[in-house]
C-alpha atoms as a PDB file:
ATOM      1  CA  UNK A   1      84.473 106.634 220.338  1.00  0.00           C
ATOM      2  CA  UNK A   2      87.454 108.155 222.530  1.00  0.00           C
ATOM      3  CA  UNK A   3      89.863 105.388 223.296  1.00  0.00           C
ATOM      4  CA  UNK A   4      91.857 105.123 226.839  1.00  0.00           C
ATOM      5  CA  UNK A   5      95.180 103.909 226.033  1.00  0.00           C
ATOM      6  CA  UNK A   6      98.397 103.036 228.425  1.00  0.00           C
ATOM      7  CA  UNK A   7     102.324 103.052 228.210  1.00  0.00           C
ATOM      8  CA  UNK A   8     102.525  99.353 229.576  1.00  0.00           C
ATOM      9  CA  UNK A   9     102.790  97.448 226.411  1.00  0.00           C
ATOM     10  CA  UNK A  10     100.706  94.420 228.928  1.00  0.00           C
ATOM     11  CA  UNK A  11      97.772  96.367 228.779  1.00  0.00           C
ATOM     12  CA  UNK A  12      95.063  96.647 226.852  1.00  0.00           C
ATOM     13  CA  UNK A  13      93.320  99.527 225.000  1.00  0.00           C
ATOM     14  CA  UNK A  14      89.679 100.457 225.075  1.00  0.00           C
ATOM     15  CA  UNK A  15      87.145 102.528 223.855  1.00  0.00           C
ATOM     16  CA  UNK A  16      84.707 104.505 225.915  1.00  0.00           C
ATOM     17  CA  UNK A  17      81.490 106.282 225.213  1.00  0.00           C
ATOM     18  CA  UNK A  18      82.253 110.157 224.922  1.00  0.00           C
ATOM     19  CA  UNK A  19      81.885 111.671 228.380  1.00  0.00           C
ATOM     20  CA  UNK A  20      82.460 108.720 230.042  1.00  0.00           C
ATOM     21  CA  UNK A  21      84.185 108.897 233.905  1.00  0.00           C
ATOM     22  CA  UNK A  22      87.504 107.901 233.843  1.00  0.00           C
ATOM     23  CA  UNK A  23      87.613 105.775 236.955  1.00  0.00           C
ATOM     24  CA  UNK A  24      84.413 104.252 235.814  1.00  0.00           C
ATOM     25  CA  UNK A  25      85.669 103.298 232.513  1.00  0.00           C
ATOM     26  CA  UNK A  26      88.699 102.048 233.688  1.00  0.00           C
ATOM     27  CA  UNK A  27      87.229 100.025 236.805  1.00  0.00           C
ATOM     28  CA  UNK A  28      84.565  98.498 234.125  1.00  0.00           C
ATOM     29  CA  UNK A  29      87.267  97.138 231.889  1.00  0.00           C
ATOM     30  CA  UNK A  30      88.591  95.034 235.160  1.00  0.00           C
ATOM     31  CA  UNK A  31      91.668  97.970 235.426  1.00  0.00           C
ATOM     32  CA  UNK A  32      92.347  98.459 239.172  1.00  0.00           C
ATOM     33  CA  UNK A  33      91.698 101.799 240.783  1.00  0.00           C
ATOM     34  CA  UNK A  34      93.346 102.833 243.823  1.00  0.00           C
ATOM     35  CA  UNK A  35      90.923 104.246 245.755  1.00  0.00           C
ATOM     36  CA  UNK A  36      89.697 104.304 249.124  1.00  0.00           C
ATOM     37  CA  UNK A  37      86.504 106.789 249.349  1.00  0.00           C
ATOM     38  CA  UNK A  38      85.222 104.538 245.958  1.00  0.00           C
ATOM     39  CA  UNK A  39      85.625 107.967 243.619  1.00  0.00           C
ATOM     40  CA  UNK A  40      83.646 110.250 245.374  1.00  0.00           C
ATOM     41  CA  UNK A  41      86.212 113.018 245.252  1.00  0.00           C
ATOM     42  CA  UNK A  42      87.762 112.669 248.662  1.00  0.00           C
ATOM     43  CA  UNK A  43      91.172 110.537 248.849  1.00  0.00           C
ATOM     44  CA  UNK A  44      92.898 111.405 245.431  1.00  0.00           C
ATOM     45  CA  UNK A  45      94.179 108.384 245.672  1.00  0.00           C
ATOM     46  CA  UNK A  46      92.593 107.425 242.070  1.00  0.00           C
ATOM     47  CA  UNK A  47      95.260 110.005 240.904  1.00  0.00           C
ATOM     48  CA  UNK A  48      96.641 109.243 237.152  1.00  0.00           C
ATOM     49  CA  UNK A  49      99.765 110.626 234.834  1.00  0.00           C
ATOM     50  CA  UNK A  50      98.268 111.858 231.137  1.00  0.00           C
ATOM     51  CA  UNK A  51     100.759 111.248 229.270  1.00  0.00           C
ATOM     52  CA  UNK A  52      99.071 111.866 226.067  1.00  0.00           C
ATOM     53  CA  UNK A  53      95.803 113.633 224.854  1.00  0.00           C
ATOM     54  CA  UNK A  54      95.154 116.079 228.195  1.00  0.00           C
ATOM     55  CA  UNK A  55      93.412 118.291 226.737  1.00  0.00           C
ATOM     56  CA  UNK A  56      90.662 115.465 226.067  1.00  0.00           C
ATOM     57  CA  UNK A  57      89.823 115.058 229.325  1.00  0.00           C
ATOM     58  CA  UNK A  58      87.415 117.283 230.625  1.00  0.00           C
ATOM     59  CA  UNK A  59      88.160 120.496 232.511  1.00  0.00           C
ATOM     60  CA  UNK A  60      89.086 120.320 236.313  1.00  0.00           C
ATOM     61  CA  UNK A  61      86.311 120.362 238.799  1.00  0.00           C
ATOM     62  CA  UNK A  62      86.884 122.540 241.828  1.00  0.00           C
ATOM     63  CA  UNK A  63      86.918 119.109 243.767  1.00  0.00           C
ATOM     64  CA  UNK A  64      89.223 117.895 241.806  1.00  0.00           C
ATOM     65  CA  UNK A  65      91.638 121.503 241.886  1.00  0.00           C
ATOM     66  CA  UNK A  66      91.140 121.287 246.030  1.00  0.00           C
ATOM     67  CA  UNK A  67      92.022 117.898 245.898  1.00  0.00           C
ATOM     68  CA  UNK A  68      95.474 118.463 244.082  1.00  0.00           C
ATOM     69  CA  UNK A  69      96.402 120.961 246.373  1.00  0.00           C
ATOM     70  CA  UNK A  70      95.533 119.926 249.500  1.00  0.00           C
ATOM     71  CA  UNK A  71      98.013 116.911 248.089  1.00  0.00           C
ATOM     72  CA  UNK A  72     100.214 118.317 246.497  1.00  0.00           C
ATOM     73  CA  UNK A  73      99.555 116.812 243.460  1.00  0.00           C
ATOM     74  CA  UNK A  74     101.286 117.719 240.203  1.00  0.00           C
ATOM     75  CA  UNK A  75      98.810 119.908 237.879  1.00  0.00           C
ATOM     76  CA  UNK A  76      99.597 117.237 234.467  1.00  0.00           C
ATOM     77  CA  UNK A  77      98.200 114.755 236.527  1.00  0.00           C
ATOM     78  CA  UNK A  78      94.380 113.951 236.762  1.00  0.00           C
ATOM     79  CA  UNK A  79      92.360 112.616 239.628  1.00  0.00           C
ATOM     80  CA  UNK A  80      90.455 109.542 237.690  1.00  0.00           C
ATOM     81  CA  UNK A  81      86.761 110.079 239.477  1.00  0.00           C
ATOM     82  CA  UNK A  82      86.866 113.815 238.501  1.00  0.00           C
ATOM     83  CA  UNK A  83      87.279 113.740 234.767  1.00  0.00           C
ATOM     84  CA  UNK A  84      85.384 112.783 231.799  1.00  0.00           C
ATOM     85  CA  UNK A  85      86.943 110.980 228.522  1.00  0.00           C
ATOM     86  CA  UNK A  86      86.231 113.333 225.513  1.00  0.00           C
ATOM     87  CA  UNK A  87      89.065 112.225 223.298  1.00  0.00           C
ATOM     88  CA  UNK A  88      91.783 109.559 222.817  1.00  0.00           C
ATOM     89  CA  UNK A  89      93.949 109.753 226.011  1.00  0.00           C
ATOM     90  CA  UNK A  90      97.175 107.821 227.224  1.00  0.00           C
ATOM     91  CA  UNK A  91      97.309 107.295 231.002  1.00  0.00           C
ATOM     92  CA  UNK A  92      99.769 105.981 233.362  1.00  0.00           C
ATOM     93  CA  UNK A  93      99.557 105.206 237.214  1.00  0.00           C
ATOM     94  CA  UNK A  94     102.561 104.523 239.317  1.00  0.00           C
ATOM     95  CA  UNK A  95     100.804 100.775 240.547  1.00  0.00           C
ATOM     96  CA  UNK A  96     100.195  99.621 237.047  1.00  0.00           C
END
């Protein structure tokens, strides 16, 4: 099973079943989400930093390539409700 790590040494890693939403995962294990459209692809707000393992994260959606644009968000990071876990990935968030 992939695991979601983080930089903070306070928090905890977890495993996730392959495929597994990001945001979901995260907002299962109790990890807050910034988010105010509840991940359906519309604020970007549930934005995170890979710092490790990108490429095991699914591909970009177009929702999620609009999304980055229209905010100007940096192409390393990933918007949490638009991306699947397929591998062992380290995350950050600036609110963490």
């Amino acid at each position: 099973m992939p695991k979601v790590s983080f930089i903070k040494p306070h928090m905890q890693s977890f495993e996730v079943a392959q495929g597994e939403n990001l945001m979901k995962a995260l907002l299962a294990q109790g990890i807050p989400v910034a988010s105010s459209c509840k991940g359906d692809g519309v604020c970007s707000k549930c934005k995170v930093k890979v710092v490790t393992g990108a490429l095991n994260l699914s591909g970009e959606k177009v929702t999620e390539t609009i999304l980055k644009a229209k905010n100007s968000i940096s192409t390393s990071d990933r918007i949490s409700c638009q991306c699947e876990v397929l591998g062992d990935v380290t995350i950050d968030t600036g609110y963490w």
